[in-house]
C-alpha atoms as a PDB file:
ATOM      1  CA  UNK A   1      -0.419 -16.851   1.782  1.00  0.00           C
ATOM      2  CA  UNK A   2      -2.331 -19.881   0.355  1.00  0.00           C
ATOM      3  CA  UNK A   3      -5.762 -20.250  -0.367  1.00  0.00           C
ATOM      4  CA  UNK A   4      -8.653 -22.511  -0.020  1.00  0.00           C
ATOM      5  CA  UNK A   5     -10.868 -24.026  -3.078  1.00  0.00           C
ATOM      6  CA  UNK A   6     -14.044 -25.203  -3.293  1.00  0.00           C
ATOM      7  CA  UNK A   7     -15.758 -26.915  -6.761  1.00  0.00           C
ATOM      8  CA  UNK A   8     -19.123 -27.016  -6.936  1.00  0.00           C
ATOM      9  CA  UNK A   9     -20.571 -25.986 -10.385  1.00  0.00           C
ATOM     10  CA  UNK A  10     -24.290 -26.305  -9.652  1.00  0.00           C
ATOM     11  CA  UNK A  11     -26.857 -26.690 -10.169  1.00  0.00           C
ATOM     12  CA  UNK A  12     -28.854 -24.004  -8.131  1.00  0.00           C
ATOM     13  CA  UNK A  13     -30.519 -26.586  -5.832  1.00  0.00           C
ATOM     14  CA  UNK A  14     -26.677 -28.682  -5.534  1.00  0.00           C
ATOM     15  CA  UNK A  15     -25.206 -24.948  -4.628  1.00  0.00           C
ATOM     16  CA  UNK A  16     -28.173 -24.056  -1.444  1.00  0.00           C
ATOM     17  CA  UNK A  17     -27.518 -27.793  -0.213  1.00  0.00           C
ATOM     18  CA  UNK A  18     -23.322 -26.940   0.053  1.00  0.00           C
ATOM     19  CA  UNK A  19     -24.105 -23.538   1.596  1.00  0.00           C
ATOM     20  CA  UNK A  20     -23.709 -25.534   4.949  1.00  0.00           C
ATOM     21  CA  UNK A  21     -20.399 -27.235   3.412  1.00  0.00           C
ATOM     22  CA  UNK A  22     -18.993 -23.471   2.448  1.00  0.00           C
ATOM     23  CA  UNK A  23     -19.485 -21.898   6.099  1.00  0.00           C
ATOM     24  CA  UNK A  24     -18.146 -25.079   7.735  1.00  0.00           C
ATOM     25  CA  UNK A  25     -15.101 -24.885   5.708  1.00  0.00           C
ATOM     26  CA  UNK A  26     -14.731 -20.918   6.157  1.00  0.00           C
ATOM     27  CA  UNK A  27     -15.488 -21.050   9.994  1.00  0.00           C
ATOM     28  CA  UNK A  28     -12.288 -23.921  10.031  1.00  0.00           C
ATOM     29  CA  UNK A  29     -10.089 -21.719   7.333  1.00  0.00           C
ATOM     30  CA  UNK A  30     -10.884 -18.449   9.618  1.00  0.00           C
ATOM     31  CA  UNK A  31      -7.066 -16.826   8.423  1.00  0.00           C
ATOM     32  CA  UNK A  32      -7.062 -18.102   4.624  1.00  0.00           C
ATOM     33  CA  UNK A  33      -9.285 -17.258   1.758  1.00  0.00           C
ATOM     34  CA  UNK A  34     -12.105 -19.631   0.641  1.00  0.00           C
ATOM     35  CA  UNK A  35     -12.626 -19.211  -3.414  1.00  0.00           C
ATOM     36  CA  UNK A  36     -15.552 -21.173  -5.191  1.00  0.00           C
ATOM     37  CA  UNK A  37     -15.140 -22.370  -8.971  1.00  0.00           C
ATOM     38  CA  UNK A  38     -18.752 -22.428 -10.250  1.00  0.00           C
ATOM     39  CA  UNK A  39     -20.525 -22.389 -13.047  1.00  0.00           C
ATOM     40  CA  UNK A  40     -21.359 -19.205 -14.512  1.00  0.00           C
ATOM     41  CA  UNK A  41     -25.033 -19.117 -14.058  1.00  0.00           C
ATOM     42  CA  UNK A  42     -24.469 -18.654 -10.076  1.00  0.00           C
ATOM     43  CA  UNK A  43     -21.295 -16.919  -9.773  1.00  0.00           C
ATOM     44  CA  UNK A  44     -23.319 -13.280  -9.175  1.00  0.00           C
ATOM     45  CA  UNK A  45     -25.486 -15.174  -6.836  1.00  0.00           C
ATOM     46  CA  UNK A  46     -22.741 -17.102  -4.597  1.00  0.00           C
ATOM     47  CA  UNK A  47     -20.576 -13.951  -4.834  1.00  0.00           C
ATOM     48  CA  UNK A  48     -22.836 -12.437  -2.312  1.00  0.00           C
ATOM     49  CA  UNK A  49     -22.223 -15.108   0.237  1.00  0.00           C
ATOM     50  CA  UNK A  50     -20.549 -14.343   3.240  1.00  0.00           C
ATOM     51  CA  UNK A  51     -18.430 -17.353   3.645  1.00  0.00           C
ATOM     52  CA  UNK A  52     -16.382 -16.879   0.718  1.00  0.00           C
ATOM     53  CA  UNK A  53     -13.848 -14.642  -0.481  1.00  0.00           C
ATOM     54  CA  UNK A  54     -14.376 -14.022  -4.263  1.00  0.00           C
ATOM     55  CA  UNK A  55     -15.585 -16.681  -6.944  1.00  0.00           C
ATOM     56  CA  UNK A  56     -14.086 -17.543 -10.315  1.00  0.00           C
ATOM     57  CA  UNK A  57     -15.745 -18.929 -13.124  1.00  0.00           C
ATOM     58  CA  UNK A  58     -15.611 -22.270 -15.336  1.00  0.00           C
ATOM     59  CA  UNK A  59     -16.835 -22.509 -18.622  1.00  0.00           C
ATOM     60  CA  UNK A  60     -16.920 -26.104 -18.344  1.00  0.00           C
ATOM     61  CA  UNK A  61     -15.705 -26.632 -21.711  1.00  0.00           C
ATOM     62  CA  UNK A  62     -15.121 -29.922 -23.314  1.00  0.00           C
ATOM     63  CA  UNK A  63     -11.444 -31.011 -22.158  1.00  0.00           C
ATOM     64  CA  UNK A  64     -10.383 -31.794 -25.399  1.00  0.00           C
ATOM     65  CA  UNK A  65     -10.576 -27.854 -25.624  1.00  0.00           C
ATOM     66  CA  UNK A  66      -6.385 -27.059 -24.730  1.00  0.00           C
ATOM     67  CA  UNK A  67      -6.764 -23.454 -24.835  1.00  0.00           C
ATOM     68  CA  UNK A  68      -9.982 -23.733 -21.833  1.00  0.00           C
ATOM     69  CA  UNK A  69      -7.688 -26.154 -20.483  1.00  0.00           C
ATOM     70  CA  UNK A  70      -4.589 -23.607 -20.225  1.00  0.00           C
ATOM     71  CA  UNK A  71      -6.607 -20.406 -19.207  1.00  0.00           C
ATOM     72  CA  UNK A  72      -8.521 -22.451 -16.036  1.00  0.00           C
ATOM     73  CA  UNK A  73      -4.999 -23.441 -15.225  1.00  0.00           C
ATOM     74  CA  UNK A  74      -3.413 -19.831 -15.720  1.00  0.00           C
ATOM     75  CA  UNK A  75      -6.490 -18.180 -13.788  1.00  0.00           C
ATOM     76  CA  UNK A  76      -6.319 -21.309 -10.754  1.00  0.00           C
ATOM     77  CA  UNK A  77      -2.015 -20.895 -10.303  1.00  0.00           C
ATOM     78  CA  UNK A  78      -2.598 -17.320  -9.373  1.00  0.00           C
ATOM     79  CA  UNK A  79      -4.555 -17.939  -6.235  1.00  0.00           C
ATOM     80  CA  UNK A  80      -1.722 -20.637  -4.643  1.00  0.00           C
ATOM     81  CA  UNK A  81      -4.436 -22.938  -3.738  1.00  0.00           C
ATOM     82  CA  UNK A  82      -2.991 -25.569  -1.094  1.00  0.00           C
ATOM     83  CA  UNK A  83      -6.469 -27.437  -0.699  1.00  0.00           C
ATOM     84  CA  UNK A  84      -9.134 -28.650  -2.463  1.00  0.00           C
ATOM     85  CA  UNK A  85     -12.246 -28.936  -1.218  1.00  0.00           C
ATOM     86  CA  UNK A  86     -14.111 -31.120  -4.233  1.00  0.00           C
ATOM     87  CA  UNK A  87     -17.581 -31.265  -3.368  1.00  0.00           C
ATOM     88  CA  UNK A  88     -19.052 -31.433  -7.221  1.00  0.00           C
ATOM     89  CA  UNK A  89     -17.070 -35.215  -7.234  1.00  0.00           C
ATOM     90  CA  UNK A  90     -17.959 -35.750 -11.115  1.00  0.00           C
ATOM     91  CA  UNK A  91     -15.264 -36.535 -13.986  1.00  0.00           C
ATOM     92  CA  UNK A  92     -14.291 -33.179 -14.720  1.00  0.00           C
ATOM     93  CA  UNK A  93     -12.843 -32.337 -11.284  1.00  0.00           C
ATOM     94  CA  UNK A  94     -11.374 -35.778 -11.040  1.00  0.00           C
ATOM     95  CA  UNK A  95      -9.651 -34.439 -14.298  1.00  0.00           C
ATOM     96  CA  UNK A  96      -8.657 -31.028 -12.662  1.00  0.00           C
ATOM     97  CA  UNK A  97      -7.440 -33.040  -9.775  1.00  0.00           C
ATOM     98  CA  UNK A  98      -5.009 -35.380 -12.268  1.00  0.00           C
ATOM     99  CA  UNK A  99      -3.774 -32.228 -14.390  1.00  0.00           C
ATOM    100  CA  UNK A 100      -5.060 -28.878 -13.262  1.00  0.00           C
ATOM    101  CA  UNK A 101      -4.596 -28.870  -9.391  1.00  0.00           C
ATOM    102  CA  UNK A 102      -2.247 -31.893  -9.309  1.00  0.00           C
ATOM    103  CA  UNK A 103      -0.146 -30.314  -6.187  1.00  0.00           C
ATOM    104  CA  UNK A 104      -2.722 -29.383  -4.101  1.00  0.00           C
ATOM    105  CA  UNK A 105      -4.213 -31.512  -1.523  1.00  0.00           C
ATOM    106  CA  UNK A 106      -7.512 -32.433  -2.089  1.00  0.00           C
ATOM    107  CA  UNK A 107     -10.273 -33.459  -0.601  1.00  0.00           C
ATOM    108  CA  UNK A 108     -13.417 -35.566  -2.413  1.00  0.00           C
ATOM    109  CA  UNK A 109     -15.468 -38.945  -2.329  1.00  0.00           C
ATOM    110  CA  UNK A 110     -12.576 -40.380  -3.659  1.00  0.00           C
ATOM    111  CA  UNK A 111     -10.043 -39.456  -0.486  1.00  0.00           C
ATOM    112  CA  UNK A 112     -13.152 -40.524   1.852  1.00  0.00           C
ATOM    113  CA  UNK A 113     -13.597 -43.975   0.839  1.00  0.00           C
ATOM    114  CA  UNK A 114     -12.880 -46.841   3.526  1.00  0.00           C
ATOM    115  CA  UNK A 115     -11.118 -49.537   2.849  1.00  0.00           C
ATOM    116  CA  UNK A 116     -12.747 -52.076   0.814  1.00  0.00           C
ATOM    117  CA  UNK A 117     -15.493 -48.926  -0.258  1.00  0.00           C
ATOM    118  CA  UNK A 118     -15.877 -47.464  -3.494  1.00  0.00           C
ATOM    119  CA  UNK A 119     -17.125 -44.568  -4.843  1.00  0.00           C
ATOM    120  CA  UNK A 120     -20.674 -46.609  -5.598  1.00  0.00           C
ATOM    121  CA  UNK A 121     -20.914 -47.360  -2.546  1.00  0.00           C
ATOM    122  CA  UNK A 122     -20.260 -44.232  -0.814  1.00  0.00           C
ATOM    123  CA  UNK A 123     -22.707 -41.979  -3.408  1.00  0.00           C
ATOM    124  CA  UNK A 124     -25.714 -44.287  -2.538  1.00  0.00           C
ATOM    125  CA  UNK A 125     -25.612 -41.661   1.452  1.00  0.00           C
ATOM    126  CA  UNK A 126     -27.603 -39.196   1.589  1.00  0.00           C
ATOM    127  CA  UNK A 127     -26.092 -36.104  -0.572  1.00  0.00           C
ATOM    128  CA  UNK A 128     -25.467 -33.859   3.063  1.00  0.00           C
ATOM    129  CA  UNK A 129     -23.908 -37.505   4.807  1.00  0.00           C
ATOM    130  CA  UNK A 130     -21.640 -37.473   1.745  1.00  0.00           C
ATOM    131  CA  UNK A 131     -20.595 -34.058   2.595  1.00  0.00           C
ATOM    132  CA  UNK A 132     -20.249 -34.256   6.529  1.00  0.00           C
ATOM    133  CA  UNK A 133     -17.966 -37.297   5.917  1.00  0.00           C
ATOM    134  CA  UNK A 134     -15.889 -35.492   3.505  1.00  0.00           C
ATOM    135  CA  UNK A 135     -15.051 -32.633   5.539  1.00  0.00           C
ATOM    136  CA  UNK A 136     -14.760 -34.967   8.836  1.00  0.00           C
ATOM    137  CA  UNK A 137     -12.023 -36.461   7.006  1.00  0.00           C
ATOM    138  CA  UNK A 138     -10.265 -33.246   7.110  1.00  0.00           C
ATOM    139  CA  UNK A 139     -10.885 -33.034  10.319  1.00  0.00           C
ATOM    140  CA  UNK A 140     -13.223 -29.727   9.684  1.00  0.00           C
ATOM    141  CA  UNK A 141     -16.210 -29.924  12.470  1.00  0.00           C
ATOM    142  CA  UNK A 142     -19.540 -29.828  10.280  1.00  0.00           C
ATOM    143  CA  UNK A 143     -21.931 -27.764  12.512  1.00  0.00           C
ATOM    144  CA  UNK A 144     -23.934 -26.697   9.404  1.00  0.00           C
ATOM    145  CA  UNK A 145     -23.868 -28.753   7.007  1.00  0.00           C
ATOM    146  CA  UNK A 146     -27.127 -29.955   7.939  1.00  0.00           C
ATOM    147  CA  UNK A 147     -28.566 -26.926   9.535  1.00  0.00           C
ATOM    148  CA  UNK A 148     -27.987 -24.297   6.963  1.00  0.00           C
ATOM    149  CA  UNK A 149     -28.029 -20.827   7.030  1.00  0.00           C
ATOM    150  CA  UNK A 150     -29.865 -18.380   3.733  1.00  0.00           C
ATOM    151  CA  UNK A 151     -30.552 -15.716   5.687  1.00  0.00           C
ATOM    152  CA  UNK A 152     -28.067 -13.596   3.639  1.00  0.00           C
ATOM    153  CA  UNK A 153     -29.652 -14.502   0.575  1.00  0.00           C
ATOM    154  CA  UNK A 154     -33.109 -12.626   1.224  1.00  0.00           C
ATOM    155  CA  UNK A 155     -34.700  -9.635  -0.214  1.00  0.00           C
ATOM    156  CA  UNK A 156     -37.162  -7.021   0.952  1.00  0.00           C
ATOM    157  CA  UNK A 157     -41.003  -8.509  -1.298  1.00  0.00           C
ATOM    158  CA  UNK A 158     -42.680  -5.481  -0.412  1.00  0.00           C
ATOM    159  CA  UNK A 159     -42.571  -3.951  -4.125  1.00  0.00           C
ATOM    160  CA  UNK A 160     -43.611  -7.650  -5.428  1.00  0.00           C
ATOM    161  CA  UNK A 161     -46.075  -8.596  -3.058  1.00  0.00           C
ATOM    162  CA  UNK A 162     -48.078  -5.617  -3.231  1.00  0.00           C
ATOM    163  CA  UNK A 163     -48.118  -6.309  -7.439  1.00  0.00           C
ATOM    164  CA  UNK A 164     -49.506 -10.189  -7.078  1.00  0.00           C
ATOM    165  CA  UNK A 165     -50.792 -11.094  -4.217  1.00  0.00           C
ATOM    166  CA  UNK A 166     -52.337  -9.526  -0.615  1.00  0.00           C
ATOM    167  CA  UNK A 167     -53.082 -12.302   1.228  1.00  0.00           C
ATOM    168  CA  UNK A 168     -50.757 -16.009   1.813  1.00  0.00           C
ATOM    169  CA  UNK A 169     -50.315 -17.718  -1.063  1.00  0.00           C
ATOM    170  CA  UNK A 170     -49.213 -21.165  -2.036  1.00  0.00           C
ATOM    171  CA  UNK A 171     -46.068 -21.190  -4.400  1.00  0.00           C
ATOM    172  CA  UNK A 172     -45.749 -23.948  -7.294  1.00  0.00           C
ATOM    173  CA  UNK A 173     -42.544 -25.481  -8.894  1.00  0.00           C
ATOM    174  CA  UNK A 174     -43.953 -27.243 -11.733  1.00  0.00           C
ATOM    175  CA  UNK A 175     -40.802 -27.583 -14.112  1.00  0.00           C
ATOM    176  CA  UNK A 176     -37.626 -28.679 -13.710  1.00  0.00           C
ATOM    177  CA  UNK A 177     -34.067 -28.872 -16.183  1.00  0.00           C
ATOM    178  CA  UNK A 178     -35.901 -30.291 -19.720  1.00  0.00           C
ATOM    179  CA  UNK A 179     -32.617 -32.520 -19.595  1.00  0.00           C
ATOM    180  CA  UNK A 180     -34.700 -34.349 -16.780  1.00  0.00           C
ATOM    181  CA  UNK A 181     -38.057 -34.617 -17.944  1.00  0.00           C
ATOM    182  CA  UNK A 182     -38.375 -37.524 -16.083  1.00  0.00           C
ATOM    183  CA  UNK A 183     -38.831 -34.994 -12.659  1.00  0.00           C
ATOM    184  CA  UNK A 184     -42.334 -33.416 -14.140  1.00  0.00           C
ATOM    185  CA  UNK A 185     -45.350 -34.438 -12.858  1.00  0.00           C
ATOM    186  CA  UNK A 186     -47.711 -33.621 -15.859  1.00  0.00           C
ATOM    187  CA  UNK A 187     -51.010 -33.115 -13.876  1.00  0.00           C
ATOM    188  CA  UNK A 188     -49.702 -29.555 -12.094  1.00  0.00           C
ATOM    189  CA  UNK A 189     -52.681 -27.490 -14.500  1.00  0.00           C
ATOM    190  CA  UNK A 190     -55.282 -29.870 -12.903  1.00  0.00           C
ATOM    191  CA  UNK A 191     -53.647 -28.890  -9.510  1.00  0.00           C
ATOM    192  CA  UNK A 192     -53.951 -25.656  -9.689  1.00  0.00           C
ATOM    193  CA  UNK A 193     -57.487 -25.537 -10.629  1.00  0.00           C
ATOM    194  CA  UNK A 194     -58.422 -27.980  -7.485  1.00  0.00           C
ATOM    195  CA  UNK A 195     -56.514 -25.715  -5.530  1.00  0.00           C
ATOM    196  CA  UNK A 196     -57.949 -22.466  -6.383  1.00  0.00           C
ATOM    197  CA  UNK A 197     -61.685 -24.347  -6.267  1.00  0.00           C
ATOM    198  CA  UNK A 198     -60.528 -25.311  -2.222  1.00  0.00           C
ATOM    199  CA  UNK A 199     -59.012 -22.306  -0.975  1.00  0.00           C
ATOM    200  CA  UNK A 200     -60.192 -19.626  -3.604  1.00  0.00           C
ATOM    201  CA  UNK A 201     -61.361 -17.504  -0.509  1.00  0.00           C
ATOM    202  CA  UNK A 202     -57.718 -18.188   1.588  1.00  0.00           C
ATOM    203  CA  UNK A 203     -54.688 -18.801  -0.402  1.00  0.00           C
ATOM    204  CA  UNK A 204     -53.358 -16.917  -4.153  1.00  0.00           C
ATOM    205  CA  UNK A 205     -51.434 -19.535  -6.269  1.00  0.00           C
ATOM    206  CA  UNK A 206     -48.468 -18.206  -7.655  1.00  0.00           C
ATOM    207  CA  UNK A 207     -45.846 -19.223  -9.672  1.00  0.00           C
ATOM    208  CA  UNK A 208     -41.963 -18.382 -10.438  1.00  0.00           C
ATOM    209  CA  UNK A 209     -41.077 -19.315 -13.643  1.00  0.00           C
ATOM    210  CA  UNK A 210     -37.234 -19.343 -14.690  1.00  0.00           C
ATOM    211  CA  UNK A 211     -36.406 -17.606 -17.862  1.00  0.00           C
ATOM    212  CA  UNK A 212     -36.633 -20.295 -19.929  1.00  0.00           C
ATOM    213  CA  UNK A 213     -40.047 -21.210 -18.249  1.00  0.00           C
ATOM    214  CA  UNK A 214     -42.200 -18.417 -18.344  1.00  0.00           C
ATOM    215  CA  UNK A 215     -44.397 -19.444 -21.693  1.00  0.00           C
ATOM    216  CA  UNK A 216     -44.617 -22.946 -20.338  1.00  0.00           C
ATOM    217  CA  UNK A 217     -46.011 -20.868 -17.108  1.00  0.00           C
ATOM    218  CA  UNK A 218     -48.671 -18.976 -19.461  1.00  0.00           C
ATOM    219  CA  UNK A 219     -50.847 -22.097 -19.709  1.00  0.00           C
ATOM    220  CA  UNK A 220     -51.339 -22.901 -16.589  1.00  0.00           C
ATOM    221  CA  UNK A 221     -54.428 -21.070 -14.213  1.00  0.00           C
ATOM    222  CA  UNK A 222     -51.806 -19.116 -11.772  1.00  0.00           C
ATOM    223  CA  UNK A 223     -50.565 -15.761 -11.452  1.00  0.00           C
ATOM    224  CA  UNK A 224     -47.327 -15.628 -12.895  1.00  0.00           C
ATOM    225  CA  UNK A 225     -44.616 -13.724 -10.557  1.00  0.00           C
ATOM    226  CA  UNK A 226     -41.970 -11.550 -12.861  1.00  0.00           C
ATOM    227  CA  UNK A 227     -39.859  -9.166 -11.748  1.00  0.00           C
ATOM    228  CA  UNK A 228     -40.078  -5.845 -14.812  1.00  0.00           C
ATOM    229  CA  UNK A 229     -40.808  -8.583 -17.485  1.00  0.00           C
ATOM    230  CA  UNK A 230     -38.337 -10.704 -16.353  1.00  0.00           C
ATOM    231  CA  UNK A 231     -37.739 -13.911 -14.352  1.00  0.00           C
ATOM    232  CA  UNK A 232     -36.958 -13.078 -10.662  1.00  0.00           C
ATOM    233  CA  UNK A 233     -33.474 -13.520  -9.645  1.00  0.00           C
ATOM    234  CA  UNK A 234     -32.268 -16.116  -6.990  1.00  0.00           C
ATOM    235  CA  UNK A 235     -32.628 -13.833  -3.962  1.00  0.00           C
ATOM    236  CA  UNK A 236     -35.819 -12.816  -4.931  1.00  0.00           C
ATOM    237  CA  UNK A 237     -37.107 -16.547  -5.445  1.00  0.00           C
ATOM    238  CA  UNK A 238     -35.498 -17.368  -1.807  1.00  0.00           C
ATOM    239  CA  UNK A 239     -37.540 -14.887  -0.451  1.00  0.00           C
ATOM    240  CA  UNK A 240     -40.579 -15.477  -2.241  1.00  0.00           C
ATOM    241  CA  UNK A 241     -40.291 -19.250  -1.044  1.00  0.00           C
ATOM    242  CA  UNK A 242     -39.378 -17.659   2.541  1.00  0.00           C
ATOM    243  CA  UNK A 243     -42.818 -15.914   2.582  1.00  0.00           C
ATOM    244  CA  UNK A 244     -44.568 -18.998   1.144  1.00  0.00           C
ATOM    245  CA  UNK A 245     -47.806 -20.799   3.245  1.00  0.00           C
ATOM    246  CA  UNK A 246     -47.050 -23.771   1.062  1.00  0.00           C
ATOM    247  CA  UNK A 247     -44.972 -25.054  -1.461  1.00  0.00           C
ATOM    248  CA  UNK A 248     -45.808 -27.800  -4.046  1.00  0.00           C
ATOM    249  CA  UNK A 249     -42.925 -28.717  -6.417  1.00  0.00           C
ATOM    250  CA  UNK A 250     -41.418 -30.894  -8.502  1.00  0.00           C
ATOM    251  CA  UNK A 251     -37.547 -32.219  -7.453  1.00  0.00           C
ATOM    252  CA  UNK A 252     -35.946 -28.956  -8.444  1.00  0.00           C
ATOM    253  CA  UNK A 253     -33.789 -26.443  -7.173  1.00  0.00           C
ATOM    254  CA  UNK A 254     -36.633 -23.923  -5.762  1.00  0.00           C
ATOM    255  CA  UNK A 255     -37.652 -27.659  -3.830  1.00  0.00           C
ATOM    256  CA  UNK A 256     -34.265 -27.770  -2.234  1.00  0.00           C
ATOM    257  CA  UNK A 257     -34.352 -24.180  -1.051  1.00  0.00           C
ATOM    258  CA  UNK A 258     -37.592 -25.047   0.628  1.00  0.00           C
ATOM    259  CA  UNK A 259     -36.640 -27.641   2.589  1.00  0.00           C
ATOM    260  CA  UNK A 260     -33.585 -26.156   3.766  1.00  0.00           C
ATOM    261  CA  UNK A 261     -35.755 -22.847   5.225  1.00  0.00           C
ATOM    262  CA  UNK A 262     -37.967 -25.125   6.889  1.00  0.00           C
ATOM    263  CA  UNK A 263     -40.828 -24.387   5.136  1.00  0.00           C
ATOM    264  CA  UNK A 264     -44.428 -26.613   4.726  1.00  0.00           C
ATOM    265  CA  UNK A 265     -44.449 -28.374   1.473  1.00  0.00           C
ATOM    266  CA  UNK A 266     -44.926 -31.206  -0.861  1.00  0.00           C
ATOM    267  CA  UNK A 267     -41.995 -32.171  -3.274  1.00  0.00           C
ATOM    268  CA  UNK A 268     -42.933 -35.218  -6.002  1.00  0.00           C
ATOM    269  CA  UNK A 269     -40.728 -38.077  -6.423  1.00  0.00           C
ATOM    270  CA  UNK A 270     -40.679 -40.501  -9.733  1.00  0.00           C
ATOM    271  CA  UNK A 271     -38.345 -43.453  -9.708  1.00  0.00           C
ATOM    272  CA  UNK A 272     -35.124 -41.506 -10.716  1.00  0.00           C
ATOM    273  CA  UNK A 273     -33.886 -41.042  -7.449  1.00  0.00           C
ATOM    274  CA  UNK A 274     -35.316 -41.009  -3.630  1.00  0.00           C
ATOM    275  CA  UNK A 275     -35.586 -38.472  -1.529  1.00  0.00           C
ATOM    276  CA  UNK A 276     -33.643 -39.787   1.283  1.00  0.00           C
ATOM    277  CA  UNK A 277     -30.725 -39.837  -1.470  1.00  0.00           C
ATOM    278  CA  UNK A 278     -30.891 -36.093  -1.874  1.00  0.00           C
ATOM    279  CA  UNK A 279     -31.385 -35.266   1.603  1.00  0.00           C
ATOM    280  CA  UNK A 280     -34.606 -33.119   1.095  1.00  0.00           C
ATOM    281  CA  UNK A 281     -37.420 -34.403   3.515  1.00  0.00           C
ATOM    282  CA  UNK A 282     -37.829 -33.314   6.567  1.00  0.00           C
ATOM    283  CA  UNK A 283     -40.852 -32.461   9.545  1.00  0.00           C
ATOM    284  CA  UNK A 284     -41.925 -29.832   7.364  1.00  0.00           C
ATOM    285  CA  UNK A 285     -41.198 -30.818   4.184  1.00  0.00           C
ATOM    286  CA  UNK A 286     -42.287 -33.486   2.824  1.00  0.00           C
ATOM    287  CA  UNK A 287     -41.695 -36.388  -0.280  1.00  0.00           C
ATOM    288  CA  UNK A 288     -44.484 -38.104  -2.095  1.00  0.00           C
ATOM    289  CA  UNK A 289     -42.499 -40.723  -4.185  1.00  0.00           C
ATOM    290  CA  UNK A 290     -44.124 -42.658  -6.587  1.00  0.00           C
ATOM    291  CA  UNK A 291     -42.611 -45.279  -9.068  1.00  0.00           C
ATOM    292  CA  UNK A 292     -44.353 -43.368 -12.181  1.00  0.00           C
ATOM    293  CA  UNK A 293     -45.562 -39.872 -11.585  1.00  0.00           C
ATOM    294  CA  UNK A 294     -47.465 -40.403 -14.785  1.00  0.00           C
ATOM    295  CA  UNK A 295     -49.640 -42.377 -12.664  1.00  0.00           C
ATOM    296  CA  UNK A 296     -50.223 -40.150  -9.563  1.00  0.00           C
ATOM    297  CA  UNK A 297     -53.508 -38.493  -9.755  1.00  0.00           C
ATOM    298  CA  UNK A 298     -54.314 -35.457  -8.589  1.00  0.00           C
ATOM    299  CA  UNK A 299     -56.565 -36.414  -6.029  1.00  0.00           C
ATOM    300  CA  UNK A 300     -53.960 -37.854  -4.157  1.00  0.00           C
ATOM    301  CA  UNK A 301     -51.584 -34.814  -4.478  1.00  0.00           C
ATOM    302  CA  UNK A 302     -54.499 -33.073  -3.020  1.00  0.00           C
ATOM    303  CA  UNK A 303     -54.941 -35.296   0.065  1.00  0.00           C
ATOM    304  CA  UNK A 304     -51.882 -34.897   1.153  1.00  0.00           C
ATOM    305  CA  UNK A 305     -51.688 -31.191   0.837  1.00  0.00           C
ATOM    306  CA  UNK A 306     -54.899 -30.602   2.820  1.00  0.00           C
ATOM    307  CA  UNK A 307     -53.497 -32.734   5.873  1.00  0.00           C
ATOM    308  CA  UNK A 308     -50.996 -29.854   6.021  1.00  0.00           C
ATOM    309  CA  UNK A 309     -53.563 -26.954   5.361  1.00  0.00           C
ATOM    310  CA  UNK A 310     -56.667 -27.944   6.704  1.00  0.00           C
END
């Protein structure tokens, strides 16, 4: 029997926005498998998802690298993939699609495009627009794409909450990929400190650090949520976000996961994209773009959380 395949390497907020993509795709494939490549960094995560079948691994290796370039083919002919679902649409895949995958069909921005449209005009929709037409050219019905599903990806808090916190708390994102430094609003110290002066007597301010955040997270006045030592994993951060009162982030994954579960928060926007681009505002959650975030004070972060918590 053939299979189904769906690219989408990451990262962890690009993976949560697809989860919609994934069951769409599943609920249309109900007598094949669905398989996601990823990158490594997810693959125990996304494993546990319910619309797909298993998920393999790539090492995303430079392509100049023939013997990567041989094993992902070796490891992709065993699964007889017939279609491609390419929702990652970068290079690389392009490449997998041209010498990897070559007689499959596939599906990505590319195979979307109207006549007269190119890909640069198609990637300035909305990320989940760019999705929804992607798998309507396939003829797939998109019934979550934009209403997305993570209840599978939650985890019993009890053992946590009882450690940091016994009352609501508000939860703070202030890092994102040092690649993108751009993202961080520098002011999230002062933040915290106006917070806790506001609502010392109602809210705890917490913080979830990634692993390669957690001294960055020392310096700042919050408690700092580990799990044994360590940085929490993905299901405990969903939940953790789940449980939230508020959320106040910068545009990063954890930001992404709070939109999509509905939740009441504030997510800070510099000029290196828009929110409407990446599909993450929303009734409950919402953007505060600015052209510089060097320049946004804290006052007015403030303001705009109080019209939500007040």
């Amino acid at each position: 029997m053939s299979n189904i395949l769906i690219i989408k390497h990451g990262s962890l907020g690009d993976l949560i926005q697809a989860n919609g993509a994934i069951k769409d795709i599943k609920e249309f494939y109900t007598n094949r498998k669905v398989f996601l490549l990823t990158s490594e960094p997810y693959s125990i995560f996304m494993s546990e998802c319910p619309y797909i079948d298993g998920v393999l691994i790539d090492k995303r290796l430079p392509r100049w690298n023939l013997f990567f370039l041989y094993n992902l083919k070796k490891l992709l002919s065993k699964y007889n993939f017939t279609k491609v679902f390419d929702l990652q649409n970068s290079g690389r895949t392009k490449f997998y699609k041209n010498f990897i995958l070559k007689n499959a069909e596939w599906s990505s921005s590319q195979s979307t495009l109207k006549p007269g449209e190119t890909k640069k005009d198609f990637d300035t929709y909305p990320v989940l627009d760019r999705m929804q037409k992607q798998l309507q050219e396939s003829q797939i019905p998109t019934k979550y794409i934009k209403n997305i599903d993570l209840s599978w990806a939650s985890k019993d808090l009890s053992r946590l909450a009882e450690k940091y916190t016994n009352r609501d708390y508000i939860l703070i994102f202030p890092f994102s990929s040092k690649k993108h430094k751009i993202k961080r609003w520098p002011f999230f110290k002062d933040l915290i400190s106006s917070i806790r002066r506001d609502y010392k007597n109602k809210y705890s301010v917490l913080i979830a650090p990634g692993p390669n955040e957690i001294e960055e997270a020392k310096i700042l006045n919050a408690k700092i949520v580990m799990d044994d030592g360590r940085a929490v994993d993905i299901k405990t951060l969903i939940s953790l976000i789940h449980n939230a009162k508020f959320i106040v982030s910068n545009d990063t994954g954890p930001a992404h996961i709070a939109s999509h579960l509905n939740k009441k928060g504030l997510v800070l926007f510099g000029s290196h994209t828009s929110a409407k681009k990446v599909s993450i505002e929303n009734s409950y959650f919402k953007a505060l773009s600015v052209e510089n975030l060097n320049n946004l004070n804290v006052n007015t972060v403030m303001d705009e959380i109080k019209k939500d918590l007040n």
